[in-house]
C-alpha atoms as a PDB file:
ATOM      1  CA  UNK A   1      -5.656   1.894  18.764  1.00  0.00           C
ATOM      2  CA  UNK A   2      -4.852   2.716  15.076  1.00  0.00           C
ATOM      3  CA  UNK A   3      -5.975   3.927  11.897  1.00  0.00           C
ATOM      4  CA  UNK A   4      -7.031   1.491   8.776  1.00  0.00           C
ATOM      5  CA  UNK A   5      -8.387   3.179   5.934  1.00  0.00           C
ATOM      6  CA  UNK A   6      -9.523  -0.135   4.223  1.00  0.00           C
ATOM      7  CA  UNK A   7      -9.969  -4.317   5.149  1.00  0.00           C
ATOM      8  CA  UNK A   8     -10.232  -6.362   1.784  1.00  0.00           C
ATOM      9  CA  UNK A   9     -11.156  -9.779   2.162  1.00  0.00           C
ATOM     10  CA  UNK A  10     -10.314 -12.826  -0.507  1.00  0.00           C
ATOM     11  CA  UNK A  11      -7.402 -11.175  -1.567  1.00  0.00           C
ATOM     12  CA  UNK A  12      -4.949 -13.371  -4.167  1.00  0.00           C
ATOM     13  CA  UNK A  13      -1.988 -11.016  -4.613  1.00  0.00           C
ATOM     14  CA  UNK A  14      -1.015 -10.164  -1.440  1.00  0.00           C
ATOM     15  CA  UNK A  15       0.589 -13.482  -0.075  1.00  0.00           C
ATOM     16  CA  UNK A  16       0.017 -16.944  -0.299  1.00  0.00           C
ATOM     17  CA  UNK A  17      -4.353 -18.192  -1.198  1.00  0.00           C
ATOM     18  CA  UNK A  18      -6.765 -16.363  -0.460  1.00  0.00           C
ATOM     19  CA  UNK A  19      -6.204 -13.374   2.203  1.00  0.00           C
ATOM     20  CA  UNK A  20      -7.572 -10.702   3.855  1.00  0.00           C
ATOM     21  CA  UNK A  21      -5.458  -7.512   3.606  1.00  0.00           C
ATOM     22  CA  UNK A  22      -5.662  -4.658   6.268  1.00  0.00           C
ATOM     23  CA  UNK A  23      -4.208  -1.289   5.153  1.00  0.00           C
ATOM     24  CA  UNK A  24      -3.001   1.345   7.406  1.00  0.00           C
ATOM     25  CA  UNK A  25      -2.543   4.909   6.937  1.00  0.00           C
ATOM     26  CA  UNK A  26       0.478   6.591   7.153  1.00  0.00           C
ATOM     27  CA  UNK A  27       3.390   6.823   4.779  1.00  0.00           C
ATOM     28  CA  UNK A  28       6.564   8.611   4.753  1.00  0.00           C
ATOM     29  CA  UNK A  29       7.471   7.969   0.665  1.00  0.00           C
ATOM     30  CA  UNK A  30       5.888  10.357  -1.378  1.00  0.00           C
ATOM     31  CA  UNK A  31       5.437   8.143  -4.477  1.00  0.00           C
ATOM     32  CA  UNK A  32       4.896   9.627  -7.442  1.00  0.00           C
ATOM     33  CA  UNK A  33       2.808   6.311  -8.752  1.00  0.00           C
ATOM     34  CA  UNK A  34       1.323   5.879  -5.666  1.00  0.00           C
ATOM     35  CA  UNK A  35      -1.559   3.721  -6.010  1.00  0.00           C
ATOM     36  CA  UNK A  36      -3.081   4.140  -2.521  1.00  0.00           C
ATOM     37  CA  UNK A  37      -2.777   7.734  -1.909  1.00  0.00           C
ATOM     38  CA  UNK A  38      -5.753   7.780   0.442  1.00  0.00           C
ATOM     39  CA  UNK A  39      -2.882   5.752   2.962  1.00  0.00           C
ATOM     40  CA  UNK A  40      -0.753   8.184   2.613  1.00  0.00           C
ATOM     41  CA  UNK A  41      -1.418  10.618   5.609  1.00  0.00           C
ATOM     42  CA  UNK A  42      -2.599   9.650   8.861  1.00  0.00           C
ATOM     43  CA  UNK A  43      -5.770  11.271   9.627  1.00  0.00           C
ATOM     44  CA  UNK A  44      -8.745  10.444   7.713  1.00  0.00           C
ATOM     45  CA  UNK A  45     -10.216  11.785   4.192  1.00  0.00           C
ATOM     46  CA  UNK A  46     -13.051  11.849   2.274  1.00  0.00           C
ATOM     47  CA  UNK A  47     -13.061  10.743  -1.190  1.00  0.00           C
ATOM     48  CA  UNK A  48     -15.768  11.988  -3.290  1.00  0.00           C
ATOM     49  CA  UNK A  49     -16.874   9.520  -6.434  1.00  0.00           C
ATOM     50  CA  UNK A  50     -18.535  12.044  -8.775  1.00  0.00           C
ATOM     51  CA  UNK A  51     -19.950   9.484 -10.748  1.00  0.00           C
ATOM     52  CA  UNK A  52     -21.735   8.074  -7.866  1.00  0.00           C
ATOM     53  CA  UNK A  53     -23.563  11.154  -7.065  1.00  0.00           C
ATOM     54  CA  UNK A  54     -26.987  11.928  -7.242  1.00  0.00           C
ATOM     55  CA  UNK A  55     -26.900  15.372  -6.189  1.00  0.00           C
ATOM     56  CA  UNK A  56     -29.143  14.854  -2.923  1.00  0.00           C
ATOM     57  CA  UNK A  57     -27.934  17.411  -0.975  1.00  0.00           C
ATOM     58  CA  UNK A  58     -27.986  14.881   2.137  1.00  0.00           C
ATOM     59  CA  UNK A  59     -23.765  15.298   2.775  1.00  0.00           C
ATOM     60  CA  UNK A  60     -24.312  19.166   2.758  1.00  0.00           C
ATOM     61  CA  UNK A  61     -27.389  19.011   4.880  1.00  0.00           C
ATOM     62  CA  UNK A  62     -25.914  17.128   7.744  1.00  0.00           C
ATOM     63  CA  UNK A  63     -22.417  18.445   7.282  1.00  0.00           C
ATOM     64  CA  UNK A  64     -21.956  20.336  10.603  1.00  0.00           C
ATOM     65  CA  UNK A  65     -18.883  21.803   9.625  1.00  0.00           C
ATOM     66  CA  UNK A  66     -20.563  23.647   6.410  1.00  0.00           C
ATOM     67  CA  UNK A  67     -17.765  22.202   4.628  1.00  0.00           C
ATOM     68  CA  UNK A  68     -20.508  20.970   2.228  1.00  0.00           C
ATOM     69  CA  UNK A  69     -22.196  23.094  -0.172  1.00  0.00           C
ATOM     70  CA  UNK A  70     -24.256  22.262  -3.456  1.00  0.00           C
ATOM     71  CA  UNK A  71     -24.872  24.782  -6.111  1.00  0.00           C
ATOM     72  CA  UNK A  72     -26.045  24.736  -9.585  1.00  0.00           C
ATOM     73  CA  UNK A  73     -22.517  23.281 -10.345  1.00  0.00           C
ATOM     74  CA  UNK A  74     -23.132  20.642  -8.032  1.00  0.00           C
ATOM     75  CA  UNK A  75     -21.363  19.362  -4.955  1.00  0.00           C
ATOM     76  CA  UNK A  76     -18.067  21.033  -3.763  1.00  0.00           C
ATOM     77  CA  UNK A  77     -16.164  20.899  -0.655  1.00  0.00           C
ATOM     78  CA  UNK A  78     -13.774  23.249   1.170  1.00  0.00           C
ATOM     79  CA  UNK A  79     -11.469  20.354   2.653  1.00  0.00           C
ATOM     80  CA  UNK A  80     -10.124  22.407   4.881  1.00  0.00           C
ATOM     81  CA  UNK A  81     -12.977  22.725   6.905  1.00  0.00           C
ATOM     82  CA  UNK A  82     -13.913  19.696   6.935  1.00  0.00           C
ATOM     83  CA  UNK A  83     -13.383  17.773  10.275  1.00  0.00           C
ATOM     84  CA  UNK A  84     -13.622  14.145   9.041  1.00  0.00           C
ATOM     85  CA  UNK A  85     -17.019  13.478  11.500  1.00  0.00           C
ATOM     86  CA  UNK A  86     -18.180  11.038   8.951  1.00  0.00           C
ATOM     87  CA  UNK A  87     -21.987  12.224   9.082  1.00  0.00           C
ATOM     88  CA  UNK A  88     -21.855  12.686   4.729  1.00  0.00           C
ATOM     89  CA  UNK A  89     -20.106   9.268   4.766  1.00  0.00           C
ATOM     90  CA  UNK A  90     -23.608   7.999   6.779  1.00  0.00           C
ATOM     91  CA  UNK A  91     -26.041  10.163   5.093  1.00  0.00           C
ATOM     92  CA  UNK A  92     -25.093   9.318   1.372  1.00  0.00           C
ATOM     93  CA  UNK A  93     -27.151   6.789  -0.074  1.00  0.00           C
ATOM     94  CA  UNK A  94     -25.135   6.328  -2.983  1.00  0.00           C
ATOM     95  CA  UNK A  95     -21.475   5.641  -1.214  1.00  0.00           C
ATOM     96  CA  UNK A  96     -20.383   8.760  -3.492  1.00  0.00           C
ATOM     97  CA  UNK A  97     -18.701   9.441  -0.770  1.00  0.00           C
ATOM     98  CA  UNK A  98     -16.509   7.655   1.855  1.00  0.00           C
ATOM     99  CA  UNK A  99     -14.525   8.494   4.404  1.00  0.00           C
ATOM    100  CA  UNK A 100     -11.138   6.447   4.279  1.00  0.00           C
ATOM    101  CA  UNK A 101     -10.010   6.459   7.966  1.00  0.00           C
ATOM    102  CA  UNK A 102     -10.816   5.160  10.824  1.00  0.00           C
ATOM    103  CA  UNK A 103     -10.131   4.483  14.656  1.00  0.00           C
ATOM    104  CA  UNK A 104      -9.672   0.951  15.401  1.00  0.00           C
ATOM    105  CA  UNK A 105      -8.238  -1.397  17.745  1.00  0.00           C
ATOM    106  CA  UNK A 106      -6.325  -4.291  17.076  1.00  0.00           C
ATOM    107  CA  UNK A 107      -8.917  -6.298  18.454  1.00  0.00           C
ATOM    108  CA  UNK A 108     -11.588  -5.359  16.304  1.00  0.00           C
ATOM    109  CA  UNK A 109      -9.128  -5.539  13.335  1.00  0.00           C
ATOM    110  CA  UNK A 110      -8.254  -9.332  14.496  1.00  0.00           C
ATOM    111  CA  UNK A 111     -12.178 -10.054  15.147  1.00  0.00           C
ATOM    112  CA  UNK A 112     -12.845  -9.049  11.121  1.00  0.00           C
ATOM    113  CA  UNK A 113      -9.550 -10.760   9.712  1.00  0.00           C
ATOM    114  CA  UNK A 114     -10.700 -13.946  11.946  1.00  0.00           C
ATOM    115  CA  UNK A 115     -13.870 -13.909  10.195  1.00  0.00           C
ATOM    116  CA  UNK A 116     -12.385 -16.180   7.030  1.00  0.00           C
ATOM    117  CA  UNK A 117     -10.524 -17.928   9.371  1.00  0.00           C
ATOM    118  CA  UNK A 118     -11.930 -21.368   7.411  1.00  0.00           C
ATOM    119  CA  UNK A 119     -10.686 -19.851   4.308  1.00  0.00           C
ATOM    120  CA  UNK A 120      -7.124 -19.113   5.502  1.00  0.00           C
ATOM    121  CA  UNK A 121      -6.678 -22.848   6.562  1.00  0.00           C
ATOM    122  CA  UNK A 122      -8.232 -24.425   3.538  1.00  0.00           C
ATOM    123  CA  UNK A 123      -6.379 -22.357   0.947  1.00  0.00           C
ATOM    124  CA  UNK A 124      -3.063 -22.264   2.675  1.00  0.00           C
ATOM    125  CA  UNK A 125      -3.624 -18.099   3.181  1.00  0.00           C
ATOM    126  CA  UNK A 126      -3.910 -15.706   6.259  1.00  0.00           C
ATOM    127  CA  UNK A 127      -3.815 -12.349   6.925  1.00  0.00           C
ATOM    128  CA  UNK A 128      -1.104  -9.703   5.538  1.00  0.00           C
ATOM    129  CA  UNK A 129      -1.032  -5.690   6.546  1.00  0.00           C
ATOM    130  CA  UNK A 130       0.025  -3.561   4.019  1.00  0.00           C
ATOM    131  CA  UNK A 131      -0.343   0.473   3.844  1.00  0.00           C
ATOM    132  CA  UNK A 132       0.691   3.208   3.142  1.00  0.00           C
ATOM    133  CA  UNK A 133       3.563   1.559   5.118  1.00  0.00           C
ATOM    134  CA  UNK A 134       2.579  -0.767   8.269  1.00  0.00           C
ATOM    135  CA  UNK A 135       5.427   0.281  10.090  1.00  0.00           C
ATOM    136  CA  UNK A 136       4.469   3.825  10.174  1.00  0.00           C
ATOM    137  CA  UNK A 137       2.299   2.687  12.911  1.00  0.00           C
ATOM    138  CA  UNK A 138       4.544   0.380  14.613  1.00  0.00           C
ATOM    139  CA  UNK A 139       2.891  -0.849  18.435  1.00  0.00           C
ATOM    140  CA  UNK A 140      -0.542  -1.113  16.607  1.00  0.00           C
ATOM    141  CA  UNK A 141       0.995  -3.519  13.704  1.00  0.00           C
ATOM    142  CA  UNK A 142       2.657  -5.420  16.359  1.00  0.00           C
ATOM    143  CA  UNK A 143      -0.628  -5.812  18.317  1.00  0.00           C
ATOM    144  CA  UNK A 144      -2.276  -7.358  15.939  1.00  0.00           C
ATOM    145  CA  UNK A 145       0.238  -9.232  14.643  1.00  0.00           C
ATOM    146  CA  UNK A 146       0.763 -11.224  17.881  1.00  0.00           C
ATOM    147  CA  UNK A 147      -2.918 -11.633  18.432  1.00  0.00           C
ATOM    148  CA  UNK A 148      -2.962 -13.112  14.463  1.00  0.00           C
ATOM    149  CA  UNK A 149       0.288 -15.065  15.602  1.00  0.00           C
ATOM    150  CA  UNK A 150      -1.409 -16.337  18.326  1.00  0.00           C
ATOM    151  CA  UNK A 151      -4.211 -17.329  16.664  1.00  0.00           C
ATOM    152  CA  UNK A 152      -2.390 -19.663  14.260  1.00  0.00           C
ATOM    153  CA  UNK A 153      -3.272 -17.294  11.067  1.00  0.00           C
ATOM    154  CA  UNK A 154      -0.288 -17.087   8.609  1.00  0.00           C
ATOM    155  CA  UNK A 155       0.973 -13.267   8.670  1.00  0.00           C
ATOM    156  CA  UNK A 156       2.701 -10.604   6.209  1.00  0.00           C
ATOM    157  CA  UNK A 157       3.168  -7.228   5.632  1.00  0.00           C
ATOM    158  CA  UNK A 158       3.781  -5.730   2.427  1.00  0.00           C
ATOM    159  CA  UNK A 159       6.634  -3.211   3.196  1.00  0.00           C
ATOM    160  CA  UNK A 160       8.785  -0.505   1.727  1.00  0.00           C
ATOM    161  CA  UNK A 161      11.218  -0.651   4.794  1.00  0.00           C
ATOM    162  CA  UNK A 162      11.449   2.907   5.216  1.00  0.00           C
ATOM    163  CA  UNK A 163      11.151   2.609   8.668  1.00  0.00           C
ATOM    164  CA  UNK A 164      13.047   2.178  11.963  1.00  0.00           C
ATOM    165  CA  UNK A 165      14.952  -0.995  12.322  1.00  0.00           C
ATOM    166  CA  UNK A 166      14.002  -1.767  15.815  1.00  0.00           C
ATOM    167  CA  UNK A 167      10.355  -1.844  14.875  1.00  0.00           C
ATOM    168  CA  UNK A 168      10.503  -3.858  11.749  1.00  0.00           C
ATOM    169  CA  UNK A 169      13.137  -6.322  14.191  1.00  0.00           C
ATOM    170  CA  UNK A 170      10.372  -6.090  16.882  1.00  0.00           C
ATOM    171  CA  UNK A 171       7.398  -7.810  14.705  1.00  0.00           C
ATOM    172  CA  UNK A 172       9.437 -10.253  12.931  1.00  0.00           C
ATOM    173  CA  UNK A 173       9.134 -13.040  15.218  1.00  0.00           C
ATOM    174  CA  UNK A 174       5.684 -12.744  14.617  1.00  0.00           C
ATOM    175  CA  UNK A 175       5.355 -12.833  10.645  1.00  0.00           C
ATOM    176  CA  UNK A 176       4.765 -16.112   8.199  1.00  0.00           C
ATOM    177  CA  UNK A 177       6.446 -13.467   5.661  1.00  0.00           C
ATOM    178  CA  UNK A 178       7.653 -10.253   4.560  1.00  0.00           C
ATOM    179  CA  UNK A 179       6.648  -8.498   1.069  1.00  0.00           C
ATOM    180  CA  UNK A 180       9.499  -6.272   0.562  1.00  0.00           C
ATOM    181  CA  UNK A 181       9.394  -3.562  -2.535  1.00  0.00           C
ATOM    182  CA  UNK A 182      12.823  -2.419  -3.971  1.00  0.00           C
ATOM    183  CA  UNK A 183      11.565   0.616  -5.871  1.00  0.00           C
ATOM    184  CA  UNK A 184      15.107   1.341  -7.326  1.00  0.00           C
ATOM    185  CA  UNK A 185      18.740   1.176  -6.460  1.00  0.00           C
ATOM    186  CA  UNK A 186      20.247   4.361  -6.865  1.00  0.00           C
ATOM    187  CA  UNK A 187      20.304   6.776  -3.974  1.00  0.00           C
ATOM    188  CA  UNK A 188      19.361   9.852  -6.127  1.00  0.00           C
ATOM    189  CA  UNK A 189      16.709   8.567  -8.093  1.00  0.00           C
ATOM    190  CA  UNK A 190      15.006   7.055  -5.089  1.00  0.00           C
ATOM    191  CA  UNK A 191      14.916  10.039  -3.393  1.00  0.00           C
ATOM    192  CA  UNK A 192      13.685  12.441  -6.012  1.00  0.00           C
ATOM    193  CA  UNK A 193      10.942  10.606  -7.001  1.00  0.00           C
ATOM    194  CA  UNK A 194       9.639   8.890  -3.557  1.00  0.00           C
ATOM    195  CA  UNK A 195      11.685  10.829  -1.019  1.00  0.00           C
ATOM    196  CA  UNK A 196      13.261   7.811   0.402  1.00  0.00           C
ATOM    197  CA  UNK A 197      16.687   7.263   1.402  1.00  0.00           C
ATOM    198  CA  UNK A 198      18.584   4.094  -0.142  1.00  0.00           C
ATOM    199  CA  UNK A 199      21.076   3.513   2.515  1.00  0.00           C
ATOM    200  CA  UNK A 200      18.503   2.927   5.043  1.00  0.00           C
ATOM    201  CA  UNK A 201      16.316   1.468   3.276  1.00  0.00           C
ATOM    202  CA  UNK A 202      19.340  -0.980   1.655  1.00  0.00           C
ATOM    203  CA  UNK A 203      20.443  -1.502   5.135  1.00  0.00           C
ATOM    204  CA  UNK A 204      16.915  -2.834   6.517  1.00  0.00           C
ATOM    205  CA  UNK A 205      16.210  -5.125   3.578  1.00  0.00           C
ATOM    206  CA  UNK A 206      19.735  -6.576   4.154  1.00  0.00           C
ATOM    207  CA  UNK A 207      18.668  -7.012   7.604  1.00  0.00           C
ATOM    208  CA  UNK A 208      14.778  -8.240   7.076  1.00  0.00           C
ATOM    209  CA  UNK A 209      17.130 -11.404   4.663  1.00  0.00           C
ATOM    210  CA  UNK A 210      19.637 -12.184   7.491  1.00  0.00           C
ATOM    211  CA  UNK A 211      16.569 -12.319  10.119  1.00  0.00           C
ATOM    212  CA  UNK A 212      13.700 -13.813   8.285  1.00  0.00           C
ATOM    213  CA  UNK A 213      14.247 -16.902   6.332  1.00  0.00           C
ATOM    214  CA  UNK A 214      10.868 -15.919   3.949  1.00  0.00           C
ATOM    215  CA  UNK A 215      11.150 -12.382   2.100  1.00  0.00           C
ATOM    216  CA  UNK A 216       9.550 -12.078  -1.326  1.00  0.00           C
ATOM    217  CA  UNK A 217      11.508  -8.829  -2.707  1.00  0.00           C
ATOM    218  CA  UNK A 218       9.330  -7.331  -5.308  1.00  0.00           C
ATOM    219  CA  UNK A 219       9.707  -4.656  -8.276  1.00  0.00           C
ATOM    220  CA  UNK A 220       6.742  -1.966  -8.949  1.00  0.00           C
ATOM    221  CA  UNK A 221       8.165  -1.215 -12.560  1.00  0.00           C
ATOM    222  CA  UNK A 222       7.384   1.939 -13.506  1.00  0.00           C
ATOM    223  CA  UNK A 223       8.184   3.831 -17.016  1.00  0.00           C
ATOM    224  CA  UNK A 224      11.002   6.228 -16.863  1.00  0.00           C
ATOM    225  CA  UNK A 225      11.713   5.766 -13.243  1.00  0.00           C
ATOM    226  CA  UNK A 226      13.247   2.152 -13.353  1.00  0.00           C
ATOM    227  CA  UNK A 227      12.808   0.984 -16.739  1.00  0.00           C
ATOM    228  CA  UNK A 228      16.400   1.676 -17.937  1.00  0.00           C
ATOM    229  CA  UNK A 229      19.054  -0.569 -18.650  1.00  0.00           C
ATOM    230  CA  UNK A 230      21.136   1.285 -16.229  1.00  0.00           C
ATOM    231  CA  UNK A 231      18.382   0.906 -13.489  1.00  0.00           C
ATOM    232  CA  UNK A 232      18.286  -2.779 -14.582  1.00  0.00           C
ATOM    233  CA  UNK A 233      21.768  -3.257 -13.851  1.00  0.00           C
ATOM    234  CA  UNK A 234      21.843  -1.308 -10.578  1.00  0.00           C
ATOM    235  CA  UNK A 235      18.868  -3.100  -9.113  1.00  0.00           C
ATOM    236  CA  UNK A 236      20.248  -6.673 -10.487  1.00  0.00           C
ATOM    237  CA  UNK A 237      23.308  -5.954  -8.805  1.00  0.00           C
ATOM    238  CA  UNK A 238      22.358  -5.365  -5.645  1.00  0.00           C
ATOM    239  CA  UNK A 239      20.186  -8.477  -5.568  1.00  0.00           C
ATOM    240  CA  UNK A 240      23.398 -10.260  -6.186  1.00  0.00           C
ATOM    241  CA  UNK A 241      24.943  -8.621  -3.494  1.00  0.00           C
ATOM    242  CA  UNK A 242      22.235  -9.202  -0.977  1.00  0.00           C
ATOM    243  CA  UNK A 243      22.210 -13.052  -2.848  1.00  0.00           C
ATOM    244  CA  UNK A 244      18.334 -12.730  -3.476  1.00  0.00           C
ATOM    245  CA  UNK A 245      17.559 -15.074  -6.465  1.00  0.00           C
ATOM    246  CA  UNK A 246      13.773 -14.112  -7.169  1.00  0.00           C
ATOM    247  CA  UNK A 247      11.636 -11.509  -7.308  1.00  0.00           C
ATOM    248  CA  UNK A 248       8.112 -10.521  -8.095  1.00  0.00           C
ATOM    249  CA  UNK A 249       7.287  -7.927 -10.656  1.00  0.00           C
ATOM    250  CA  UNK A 250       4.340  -5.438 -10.387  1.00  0.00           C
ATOM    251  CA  UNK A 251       3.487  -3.809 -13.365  1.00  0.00           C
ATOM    252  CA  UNK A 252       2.418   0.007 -13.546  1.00  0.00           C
ATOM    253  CA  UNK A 253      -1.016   0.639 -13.509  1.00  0.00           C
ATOM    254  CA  UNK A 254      -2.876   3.686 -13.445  1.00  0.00           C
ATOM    255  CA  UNK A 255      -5.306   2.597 -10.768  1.00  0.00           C
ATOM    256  CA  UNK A 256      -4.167   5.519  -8.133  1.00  0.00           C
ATOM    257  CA  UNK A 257      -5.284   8.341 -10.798  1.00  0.00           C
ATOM    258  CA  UNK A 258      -8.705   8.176 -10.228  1.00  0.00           C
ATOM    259  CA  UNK A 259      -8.224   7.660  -6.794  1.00  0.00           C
ATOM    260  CA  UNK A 260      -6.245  11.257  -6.354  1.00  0.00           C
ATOM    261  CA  UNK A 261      -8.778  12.855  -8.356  1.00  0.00           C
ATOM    262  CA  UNK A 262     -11.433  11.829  -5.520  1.00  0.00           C
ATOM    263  CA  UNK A 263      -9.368  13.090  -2.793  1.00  0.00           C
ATOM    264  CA  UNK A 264      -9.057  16.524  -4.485  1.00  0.00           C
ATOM    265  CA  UNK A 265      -5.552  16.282  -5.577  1.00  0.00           C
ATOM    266  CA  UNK A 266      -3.601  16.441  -8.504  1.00  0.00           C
ATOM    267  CA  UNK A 267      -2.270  12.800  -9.762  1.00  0.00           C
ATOM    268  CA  UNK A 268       1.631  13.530  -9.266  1.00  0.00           C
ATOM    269  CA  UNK A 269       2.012  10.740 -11.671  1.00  0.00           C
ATOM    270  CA  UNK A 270       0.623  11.984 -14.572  1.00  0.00           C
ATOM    271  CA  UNK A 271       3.491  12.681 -17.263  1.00  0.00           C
ATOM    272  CA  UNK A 272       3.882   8.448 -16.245  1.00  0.00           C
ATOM    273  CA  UNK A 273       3.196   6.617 -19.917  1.00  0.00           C
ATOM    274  CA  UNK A 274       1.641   3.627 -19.065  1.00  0.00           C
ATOM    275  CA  UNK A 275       1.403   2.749 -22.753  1.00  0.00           C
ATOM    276  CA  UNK A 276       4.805   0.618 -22.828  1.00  0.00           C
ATOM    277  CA  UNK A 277       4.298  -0.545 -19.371  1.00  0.00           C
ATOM    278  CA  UNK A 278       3.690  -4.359 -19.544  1.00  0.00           C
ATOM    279  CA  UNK A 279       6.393  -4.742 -22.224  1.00  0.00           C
ATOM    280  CA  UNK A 280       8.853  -2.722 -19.508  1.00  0.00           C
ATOM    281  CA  UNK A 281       8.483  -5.328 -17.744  1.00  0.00           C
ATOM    282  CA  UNK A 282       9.288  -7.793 -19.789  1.00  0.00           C
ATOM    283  CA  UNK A 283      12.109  -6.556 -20.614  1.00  0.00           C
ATOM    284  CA  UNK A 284      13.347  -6.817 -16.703  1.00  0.00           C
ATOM    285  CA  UNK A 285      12.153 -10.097 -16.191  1.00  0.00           C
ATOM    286  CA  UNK A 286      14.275 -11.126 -19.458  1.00  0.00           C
ATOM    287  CA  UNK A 287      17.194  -9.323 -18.180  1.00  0.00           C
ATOM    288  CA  UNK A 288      16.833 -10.738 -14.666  1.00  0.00           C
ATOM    289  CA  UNK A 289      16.621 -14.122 -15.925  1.00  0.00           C
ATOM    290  CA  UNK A 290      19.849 -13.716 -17.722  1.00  0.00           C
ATOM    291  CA  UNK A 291      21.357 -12.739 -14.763  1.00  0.00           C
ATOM    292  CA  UNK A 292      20.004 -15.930 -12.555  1.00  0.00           C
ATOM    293  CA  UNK A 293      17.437 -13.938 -10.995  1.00  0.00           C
ATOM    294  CA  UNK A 294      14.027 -16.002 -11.323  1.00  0.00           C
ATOM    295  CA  UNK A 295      11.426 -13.354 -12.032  1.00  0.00           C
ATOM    296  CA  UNK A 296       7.367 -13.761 -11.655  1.00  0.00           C
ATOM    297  CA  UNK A 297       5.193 -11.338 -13.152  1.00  0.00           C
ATOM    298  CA  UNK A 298       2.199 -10.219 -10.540  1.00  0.00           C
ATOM    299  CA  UNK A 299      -1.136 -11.131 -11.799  1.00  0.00           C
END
């Protein structure tokens, strides 16, 4: 058993053709960008679309937690209280709200991915498992990755590798191929504004290349963070060093704002401009290209 907080079908940027993409919660990077912050902790939430309301009153009425209440203000909700039953989820006609989290086996995840199974094999895709970060939840990734395996379904994870090496080692035998992010290559910039360490990280992705023979390493560029010629450098160079000669780009979106706002929390992102963002990265995939590193810009 595991938690998945989302299954998107006819995916295109997530692999190779058309894919289904099954995220599951739990993260240990506190990203200040994040763009899935609803896969961020393990247990479930509910994210409330305001927009989508119609001010029933049906989440408050069959909220046995009274963690519901609507005023003249409209709806509100003491998260704290709340006990993730999903009866609002079921009573709202709307889909205002939704409860992102939820109990599954790897089974049942298999039986949905192997739905488009006729896609997979006429577009050359599959399945990948992205996050939060897959590993989080190591034996459940594994189980479904064997049973996909098994099945004959091309497999990938998207990854940050911030996570144990013996379970990343563990599932490799059993992935088509592995979506790596390198967020940035200095040690104290990582950490202060995703809270990951760069030696282990560094030491995993140099591990994930020497094991798996088809590793896409890919760049979320984001203003300010990495957008520097010194971060350039630094994140060229260790490509060199690890002999990786392309990369994907994934330019900053704001996407995860709204997102935040529907989970109650404040975007940590926010003093992020976005307004130079595509031209950022630009300017890395020039610079990477001048240093022999073929670059493709996602989407």
């Amino acid at each position: 058993m595991g938690w998945v907080f989302d299954i998107q079908r006819f995916c295109v940027h997530d692999g190779p053709g058309l894919r289904t993409t099954v995220f599951l919660k739990g993260c240990p990077l506190n990203c200040s960008w994040c763009s899935n912050p609803e896969g961020q902790p393990f247990s479930p939430e509910l994210m409330y679309n305001a927009a989508r309301c119609m001010q029933c009153g049906s989440c408050a009425e069959g909220c046995a937690a009274a963690a519901i209440t609507q005023g003249a203000g409209g709806i509100t909700f003491d998260r704290l209280r709340c006990t993730a039953c999903g009866s609002c989820d079921a009573n709202c006609p709307t889909t205002a709200l939704v409860l992102k989290g939820r109990d599954m086996t790897a089974g049942e995840v298999v039986s949905e991915v192997m739905k488009d199974a006729d896609v997979y094999r006429s577009s050359g895709g599959g399945a990948t498992v992205s996050g939060g970060e897959p590993f989080s939840q190591p034996d459940f990734l594994y189980e479904i990755l064997t049973m996909l395996h098994a099945a004959g379904i091309h497999t990938a994870v998207e990854t940050s590798a911030a996570a144990r090496w013996e379970d990343i080692e563990r599932c490799l035998p059993f992935l088509s191929m592995v979506l790596c992010d390198v967020k940035h290559a200095d040690a104290a910039v990582l950490r202060e504004w995703t809270g990951a360490e760069w030696e282990h990280i560094k030491k995993n992705i140099a591990s994930i290349l020497s094991y798996h023979g088809n590793v896409l390493i890919r760049i979320p560029v984001i203003p300010a963070f990495n957008t520097d010629d010194e971060s350039f450098a630094k994140i060229a160079g260790f490509f060199h060093e690890m002999g990786v000669t392309q990369t994907e780009l994934l330019p900053y979106h704001v996407l995860g704002e709204g997102k935040f706002q529907m989970l109650g929390r404040p975007y940590p992102g926010a003093a992020i401009n976005a307004d130079n963002a595509y031209a950022d990265t630009l300017r890395l995939k020039d610079y990477l290209d001048s240093k022999q590193i073929h670059a493709e810009i996602s989407g």
